[in-house]
PDB file of N, CA and C in Angstrom:
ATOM      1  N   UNK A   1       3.919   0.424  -9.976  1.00  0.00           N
ATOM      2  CA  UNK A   1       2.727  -0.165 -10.513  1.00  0.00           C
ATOM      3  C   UNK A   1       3.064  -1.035 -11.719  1.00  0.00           C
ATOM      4  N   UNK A   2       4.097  -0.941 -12.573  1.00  0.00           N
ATOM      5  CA  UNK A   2       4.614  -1.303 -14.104  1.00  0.00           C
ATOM      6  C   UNK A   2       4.803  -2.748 -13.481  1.00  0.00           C
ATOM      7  N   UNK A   3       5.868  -2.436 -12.125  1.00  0.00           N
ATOM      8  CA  UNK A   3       6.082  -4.051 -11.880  1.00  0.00           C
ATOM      9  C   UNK A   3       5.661  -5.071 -11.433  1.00  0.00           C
ATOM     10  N   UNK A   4       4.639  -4.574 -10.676  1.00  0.00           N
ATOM     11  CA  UNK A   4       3.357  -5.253 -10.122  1.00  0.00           C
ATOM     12  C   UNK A   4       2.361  -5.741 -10.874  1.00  0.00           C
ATOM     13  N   UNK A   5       2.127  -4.788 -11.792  1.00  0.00           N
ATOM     14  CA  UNK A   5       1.330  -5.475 -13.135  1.00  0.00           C
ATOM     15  C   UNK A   5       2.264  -6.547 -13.936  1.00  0.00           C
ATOM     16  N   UNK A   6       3.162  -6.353 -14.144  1.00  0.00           N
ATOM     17  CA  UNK A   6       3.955  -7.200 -15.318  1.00  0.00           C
ATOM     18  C   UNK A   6       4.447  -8.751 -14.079  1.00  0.00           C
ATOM     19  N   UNK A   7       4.764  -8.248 -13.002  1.00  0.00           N
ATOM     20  CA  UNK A   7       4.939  -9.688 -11.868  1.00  0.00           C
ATOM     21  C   UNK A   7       4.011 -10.280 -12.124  1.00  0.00           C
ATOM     22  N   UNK A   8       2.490  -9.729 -11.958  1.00  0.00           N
ATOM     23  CA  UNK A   8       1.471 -10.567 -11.940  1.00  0.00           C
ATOM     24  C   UNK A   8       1.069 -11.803 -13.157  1.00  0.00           C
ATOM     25  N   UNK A   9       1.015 -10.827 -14.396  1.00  0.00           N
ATOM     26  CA  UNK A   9       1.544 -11.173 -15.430  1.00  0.00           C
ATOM     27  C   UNK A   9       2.069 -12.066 -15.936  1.00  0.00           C
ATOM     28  N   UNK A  10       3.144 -12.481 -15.308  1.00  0.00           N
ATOM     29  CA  UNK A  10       3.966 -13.259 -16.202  1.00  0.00           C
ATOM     30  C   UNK A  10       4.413 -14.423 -14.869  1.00  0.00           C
ATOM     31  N   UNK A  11       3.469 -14.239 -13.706  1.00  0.00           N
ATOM     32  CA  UNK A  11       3.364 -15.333 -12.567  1.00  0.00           C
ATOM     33  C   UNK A  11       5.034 -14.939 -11.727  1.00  0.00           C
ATOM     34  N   UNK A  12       5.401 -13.943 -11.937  1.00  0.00           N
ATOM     35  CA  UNK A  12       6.822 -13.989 -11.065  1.00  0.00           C
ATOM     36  C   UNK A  12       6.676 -13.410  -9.566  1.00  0.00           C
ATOM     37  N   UNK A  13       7.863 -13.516  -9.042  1.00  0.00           N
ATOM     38  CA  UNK A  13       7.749 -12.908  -7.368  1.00  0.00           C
ATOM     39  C   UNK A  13       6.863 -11.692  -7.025  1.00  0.00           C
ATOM     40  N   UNK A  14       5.633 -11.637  -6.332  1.00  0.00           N
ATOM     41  CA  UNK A  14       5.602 -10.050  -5.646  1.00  0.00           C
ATOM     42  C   UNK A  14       5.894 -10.037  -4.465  1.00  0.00           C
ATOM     43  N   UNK A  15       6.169  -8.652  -4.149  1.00  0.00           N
ATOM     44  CA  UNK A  15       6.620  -8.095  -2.834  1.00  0.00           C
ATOM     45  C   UNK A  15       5.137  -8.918  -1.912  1.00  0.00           C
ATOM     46  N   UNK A  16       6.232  -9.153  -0.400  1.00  0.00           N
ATOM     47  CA  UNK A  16       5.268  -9.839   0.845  1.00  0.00           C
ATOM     48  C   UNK A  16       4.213  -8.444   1.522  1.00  0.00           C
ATOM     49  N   UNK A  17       4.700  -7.096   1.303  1.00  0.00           N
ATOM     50  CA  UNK A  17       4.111  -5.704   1.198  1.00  0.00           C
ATOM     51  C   UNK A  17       4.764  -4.617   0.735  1.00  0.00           C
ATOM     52  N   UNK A  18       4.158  -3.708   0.762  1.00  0.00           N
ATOM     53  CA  UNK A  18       4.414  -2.195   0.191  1.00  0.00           C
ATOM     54  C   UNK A  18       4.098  -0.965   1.499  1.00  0.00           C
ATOM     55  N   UNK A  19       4.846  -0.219   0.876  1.00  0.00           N
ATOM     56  CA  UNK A  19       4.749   1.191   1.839  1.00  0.00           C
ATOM     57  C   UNK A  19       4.262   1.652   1.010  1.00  0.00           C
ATOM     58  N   UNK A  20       2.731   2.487   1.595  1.00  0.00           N
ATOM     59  CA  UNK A  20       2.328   3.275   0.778  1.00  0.00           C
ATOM     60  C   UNK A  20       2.294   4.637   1.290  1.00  0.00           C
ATOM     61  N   UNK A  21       2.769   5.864   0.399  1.00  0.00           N
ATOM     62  CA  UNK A  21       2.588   7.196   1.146  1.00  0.00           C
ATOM     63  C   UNK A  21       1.188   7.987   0.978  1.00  0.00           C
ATOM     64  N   UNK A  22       0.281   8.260   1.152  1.00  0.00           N
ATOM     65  CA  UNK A  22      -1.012   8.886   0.222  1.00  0.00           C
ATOM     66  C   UNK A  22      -0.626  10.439  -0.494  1.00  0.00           C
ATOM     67  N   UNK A  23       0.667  10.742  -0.280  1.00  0.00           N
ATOM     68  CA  UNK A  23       0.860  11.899  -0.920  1.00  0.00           C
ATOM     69  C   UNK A  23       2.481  11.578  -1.999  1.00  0.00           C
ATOM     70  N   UNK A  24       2.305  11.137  -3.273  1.00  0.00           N
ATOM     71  CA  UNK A  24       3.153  10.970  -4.016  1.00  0.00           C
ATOM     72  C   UNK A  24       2.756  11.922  -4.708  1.00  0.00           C
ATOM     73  N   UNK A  25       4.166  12.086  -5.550  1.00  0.00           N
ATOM     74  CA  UNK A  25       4.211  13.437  -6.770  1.00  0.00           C
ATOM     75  C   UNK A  25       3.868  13.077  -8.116  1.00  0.00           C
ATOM     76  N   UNK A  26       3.772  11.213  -7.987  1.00  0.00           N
ATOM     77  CA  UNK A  26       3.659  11.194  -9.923  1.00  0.00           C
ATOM     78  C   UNK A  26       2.045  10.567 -10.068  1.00  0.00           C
ATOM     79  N   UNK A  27       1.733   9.738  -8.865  1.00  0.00           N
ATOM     80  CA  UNK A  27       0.588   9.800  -8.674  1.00  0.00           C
ATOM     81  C   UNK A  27       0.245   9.210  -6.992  1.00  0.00           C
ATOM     82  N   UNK A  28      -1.000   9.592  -6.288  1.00  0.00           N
ATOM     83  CA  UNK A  28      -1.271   9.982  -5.290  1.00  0.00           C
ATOM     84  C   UNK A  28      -1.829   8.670  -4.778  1.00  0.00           C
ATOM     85  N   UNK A  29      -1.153   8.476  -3.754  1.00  0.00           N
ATOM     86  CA  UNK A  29      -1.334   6.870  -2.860  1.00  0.00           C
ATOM     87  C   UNK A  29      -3.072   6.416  -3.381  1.00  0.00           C
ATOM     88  N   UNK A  30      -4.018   7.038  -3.556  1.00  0.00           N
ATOM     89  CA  UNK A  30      -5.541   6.837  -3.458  1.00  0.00           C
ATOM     90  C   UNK A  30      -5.353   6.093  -5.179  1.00  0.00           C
ATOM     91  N   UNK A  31      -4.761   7.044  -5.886  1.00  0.00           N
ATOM     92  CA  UNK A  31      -4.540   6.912  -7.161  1.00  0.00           C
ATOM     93  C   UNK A  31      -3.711   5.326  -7.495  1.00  0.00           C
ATOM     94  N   UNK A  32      -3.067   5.169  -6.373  1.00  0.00           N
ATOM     95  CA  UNK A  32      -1.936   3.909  -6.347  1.00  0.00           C
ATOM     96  C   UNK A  32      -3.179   2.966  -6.247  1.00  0.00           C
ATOM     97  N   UNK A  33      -3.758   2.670  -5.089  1.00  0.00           N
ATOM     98  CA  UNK A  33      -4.621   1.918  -4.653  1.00  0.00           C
ATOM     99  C   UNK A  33      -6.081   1.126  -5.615  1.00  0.00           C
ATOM    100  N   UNK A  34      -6.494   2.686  -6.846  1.00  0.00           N
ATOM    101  CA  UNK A  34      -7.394   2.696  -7.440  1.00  0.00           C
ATOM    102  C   UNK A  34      -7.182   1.402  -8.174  1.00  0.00           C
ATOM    103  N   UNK A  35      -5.469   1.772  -9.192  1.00  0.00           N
ATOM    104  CA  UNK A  35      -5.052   0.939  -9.773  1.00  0.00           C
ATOM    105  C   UNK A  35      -4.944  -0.142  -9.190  1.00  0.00           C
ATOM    106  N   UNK A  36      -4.629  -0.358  -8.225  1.00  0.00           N
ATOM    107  CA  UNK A  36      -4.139  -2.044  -7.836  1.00  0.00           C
ATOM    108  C   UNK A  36      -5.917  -2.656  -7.783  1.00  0.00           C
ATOM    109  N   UNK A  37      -6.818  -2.256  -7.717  1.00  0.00           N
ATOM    110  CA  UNK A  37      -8.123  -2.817  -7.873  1.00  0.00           C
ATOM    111  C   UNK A  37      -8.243  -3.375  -9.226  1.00  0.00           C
ATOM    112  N   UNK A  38      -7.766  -2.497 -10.048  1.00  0.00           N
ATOM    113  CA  UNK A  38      -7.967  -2.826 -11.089  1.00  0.00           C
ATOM    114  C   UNK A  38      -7.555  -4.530 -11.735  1.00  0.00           C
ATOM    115  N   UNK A  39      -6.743  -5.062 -10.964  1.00  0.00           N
ATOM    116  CA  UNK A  39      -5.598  -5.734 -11.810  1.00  0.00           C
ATOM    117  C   UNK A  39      -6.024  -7.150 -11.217  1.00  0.00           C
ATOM    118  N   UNK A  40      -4.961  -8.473 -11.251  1.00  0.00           N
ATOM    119  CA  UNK A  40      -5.796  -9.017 -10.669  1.00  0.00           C
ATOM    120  C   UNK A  40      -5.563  -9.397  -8.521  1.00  0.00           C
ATOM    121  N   UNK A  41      -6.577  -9.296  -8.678  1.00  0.00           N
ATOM    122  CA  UNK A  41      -7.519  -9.044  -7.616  1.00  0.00           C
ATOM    123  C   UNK A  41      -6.677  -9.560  -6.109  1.00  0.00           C
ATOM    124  N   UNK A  42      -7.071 -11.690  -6.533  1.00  0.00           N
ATOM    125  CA  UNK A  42      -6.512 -12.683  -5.801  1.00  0.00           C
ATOM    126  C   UNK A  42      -5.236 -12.694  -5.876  1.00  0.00           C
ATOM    127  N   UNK A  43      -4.263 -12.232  -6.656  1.00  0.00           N
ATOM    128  CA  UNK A  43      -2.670 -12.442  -6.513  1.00  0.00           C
ATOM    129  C   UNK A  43      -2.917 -11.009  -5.327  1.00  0.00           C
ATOM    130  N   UNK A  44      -3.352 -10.008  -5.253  1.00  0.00           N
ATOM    131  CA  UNK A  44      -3.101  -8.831  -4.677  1.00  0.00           C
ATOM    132  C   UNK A  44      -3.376  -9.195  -3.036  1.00  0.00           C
ATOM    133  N   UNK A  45      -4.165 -10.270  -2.909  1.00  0.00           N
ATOM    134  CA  UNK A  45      -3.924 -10.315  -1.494  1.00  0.00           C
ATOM    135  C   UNK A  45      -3.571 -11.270  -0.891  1.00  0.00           C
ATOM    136  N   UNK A  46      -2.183 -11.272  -1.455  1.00  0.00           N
ATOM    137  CA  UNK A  46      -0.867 -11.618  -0.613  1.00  0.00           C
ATOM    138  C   UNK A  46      -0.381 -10.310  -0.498  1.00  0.00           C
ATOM    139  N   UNK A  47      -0.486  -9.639  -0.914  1.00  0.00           N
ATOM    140  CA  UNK A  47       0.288  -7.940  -0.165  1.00  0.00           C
ATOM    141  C   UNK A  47      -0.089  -7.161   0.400  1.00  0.00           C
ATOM    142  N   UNK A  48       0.204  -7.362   1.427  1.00  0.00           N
ATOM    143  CA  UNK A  48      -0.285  -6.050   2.963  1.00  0.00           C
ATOM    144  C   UNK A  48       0.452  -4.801   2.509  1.00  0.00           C
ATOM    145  N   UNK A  49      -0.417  -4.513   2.228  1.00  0.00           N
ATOM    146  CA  UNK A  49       0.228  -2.513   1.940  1.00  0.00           C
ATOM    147  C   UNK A  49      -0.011  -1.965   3.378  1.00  0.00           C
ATOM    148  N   UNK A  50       0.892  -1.168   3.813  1.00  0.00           N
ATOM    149  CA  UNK A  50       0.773  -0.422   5.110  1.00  0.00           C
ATOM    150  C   UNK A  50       1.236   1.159   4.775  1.00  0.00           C
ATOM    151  N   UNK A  51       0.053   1.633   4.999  1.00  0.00           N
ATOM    152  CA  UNK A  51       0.160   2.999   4.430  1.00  0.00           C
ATOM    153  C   UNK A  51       0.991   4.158   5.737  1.00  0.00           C
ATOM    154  N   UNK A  52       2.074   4.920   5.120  1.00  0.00           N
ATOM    155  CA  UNK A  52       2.990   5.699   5.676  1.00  0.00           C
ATOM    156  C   UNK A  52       2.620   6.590   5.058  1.00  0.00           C
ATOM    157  N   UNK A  53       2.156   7.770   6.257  1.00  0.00           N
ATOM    158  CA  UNK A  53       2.194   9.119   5.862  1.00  0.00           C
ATOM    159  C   UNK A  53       2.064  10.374   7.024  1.00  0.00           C
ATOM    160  N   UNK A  54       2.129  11.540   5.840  1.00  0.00           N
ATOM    161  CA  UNK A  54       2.300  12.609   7.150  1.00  0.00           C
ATOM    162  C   UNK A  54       1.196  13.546   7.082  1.00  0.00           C
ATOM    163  N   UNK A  55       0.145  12.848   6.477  1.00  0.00           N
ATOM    164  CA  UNK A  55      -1.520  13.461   6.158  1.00  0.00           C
ATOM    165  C   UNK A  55      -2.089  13.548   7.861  1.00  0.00           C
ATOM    166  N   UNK A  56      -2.449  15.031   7.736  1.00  0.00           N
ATOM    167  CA  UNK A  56      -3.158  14.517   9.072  1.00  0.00           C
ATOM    168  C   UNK A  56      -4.546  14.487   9.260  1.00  0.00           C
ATOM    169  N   UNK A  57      -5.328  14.640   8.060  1.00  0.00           N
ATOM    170  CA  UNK A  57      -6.529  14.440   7.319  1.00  0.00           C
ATOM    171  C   UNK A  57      -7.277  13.496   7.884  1.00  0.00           C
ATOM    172  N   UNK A  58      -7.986  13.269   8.124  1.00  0.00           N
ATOM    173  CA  UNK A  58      -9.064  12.264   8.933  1.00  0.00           C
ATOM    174  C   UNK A  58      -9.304  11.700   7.236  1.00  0.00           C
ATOM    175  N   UNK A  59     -10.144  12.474   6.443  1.00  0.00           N
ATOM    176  CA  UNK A  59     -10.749  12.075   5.607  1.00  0.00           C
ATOM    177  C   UNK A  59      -9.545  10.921   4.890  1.00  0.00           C
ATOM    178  N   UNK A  60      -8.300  11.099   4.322  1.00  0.00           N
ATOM    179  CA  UNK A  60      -7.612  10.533   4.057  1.00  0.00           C
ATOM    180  C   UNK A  60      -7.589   9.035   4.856  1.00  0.00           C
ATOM    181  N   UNK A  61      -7.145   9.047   5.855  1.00  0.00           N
ATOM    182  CA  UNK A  61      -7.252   7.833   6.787  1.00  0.00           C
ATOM    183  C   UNK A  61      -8.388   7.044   6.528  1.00  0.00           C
ATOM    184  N   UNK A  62      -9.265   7.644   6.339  1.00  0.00           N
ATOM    185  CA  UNK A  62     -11.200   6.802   6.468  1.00  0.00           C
ATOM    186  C   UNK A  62     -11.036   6.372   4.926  1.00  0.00           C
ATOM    187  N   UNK A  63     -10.358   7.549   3.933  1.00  0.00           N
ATOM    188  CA  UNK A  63     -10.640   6.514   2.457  1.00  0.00           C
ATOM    189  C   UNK A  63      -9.877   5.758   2.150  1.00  0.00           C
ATOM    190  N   UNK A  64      -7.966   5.606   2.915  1.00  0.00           N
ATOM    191  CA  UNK A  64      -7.147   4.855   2.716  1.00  0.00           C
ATOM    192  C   UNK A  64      -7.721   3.563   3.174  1.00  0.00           C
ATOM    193  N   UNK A  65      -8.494   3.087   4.463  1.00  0.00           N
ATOM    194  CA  UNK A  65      -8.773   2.289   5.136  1.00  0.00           C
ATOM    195  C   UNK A  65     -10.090   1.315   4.767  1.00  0.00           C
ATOM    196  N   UNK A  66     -10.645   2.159   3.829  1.00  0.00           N
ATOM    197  CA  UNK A  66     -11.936   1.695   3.110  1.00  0.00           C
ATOM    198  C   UNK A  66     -11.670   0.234   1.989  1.00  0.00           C
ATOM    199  N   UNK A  67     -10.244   0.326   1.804  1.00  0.00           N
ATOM    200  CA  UNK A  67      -9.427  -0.780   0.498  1.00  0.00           C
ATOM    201  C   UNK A  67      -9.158  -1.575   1.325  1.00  0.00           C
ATOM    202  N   UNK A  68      -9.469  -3.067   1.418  1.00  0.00           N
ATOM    203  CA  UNK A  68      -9.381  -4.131   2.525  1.00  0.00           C
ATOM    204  C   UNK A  68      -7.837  -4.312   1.712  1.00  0.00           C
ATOM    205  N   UNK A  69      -7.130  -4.208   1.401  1.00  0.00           N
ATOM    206  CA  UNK A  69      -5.678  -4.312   0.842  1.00  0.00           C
ATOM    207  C   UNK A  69      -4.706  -3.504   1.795  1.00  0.00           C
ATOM    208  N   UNK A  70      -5.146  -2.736   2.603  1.00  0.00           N
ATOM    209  CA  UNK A  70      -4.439  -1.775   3.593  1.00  0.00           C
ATOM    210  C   UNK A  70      -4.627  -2.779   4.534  1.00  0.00           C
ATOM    211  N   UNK A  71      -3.702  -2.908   5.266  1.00  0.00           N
ATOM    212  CA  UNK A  71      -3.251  -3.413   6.614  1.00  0.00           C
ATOM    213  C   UNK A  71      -3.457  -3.013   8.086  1.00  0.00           C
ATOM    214  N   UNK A  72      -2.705  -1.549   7.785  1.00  0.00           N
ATOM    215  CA  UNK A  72      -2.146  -0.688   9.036  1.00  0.00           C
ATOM    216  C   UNK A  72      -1.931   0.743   8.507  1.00  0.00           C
ATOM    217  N   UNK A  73      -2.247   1.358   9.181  1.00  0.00           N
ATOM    218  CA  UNK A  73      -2.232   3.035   8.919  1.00  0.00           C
ATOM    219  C   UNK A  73      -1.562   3.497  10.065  1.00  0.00           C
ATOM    220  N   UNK A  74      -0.104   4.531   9.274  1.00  0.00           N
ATOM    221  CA  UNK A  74       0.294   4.930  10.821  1.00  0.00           C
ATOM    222  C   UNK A  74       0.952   6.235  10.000  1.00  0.00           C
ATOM    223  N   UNK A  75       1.488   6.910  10.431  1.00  0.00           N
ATOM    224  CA  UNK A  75       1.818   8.332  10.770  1.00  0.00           C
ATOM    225  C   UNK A  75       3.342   8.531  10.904  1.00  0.00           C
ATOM    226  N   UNK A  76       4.057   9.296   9.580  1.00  0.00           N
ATOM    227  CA  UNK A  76       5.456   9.603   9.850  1.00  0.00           C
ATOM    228  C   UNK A  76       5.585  10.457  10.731  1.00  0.00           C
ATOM    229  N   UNK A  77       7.256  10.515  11.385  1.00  0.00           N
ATOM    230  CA  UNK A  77       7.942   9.879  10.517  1.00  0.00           C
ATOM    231  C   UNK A  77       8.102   8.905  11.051  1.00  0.00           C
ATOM    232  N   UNK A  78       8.726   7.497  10.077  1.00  0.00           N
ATOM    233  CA  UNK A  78       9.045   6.170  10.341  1.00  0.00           C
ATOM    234  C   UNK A  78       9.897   5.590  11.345  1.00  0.00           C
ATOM    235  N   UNK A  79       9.745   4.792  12.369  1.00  0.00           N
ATOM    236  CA  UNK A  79      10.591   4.530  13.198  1.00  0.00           C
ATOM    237  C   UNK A  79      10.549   3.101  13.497  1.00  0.00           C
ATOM    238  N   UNK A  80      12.608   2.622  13.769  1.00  0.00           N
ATOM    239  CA  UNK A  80      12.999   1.199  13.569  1.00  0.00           C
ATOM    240  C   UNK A  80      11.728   0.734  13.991  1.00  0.00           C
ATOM    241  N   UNK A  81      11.331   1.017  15.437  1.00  0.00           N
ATOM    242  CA  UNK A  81       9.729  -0.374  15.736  1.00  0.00           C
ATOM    243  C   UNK A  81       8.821  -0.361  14.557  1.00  0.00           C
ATOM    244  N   UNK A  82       8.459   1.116  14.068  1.00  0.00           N
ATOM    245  CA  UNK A  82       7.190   0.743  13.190  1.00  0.00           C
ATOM    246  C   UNK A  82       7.426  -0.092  11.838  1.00  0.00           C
ATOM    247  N   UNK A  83       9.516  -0.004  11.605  1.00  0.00           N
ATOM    248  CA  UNK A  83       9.059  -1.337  10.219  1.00  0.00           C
ATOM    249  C   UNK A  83       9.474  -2.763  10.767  1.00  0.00           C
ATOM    250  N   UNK A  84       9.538  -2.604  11.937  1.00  0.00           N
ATOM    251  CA  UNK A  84       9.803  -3.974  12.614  1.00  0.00           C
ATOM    252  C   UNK A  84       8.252  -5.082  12.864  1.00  0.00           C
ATOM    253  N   UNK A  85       7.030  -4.150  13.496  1.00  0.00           N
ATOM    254  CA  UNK A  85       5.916  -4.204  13.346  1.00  0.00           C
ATOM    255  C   UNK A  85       5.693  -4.287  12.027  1.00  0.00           C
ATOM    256  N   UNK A  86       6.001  -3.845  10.888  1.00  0.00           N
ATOM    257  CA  UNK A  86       5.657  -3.980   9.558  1.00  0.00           C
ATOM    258  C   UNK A  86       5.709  -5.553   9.127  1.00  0.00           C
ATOM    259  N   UNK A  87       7.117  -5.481   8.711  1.00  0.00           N
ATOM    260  CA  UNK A  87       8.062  -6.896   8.831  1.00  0.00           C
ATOM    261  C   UNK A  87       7.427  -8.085   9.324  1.00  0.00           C
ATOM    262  N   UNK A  88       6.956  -7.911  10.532  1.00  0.00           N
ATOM    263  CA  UNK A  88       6.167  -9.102  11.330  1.00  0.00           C
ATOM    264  C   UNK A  88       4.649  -9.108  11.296  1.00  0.00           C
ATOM    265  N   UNK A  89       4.516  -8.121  10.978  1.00  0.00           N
ATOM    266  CA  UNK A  89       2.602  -8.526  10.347  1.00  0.00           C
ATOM    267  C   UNK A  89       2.387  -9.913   9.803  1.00  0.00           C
TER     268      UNK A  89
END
């Protein structure tokens, strides 16, 4: 998030997307997402976030999918096609 804010910032490269997991330990993919609303807005969508995870939560899926910044929702674990499909989005 530090570098994404400070890229934006100071007009330098961002990532073409992100992997997002909805279950991180320092803070929690929903928590990731909250923040990136916050910031600015129009640089953010150039980045297809494609959320990776091993939630099998419905509810999770319906609120990850609710952030027009999500792409694609799919289900570990990760395999060569699914970041090949990533890649080529």
């Amino acid at each position: 998030m530090d570098y994404l804010k400070r890229a934006i910032e100071e007009g330098q490269p961002i990532p073409d997307f992100l992997l997002l997991d909805l279950r991180l330990p320092k803070m929690e993919g929903i928590e990731f997402l909250e923040e990136l609303n916050r910031i600015n807005y129009r640089k953010l969508n150039q980045i297809k976030v494609h959320v990776l995870t091993s939630s099998l939560d419905e509810h999770d899926k319906d609120r990850a999918k609710s952030y027009t910044i999500i792409k694609d929702f799919q289900s570990k674990p990760i395999s060569l096609e699914m970041i090949h499909k990533i890649v080529q989005y």
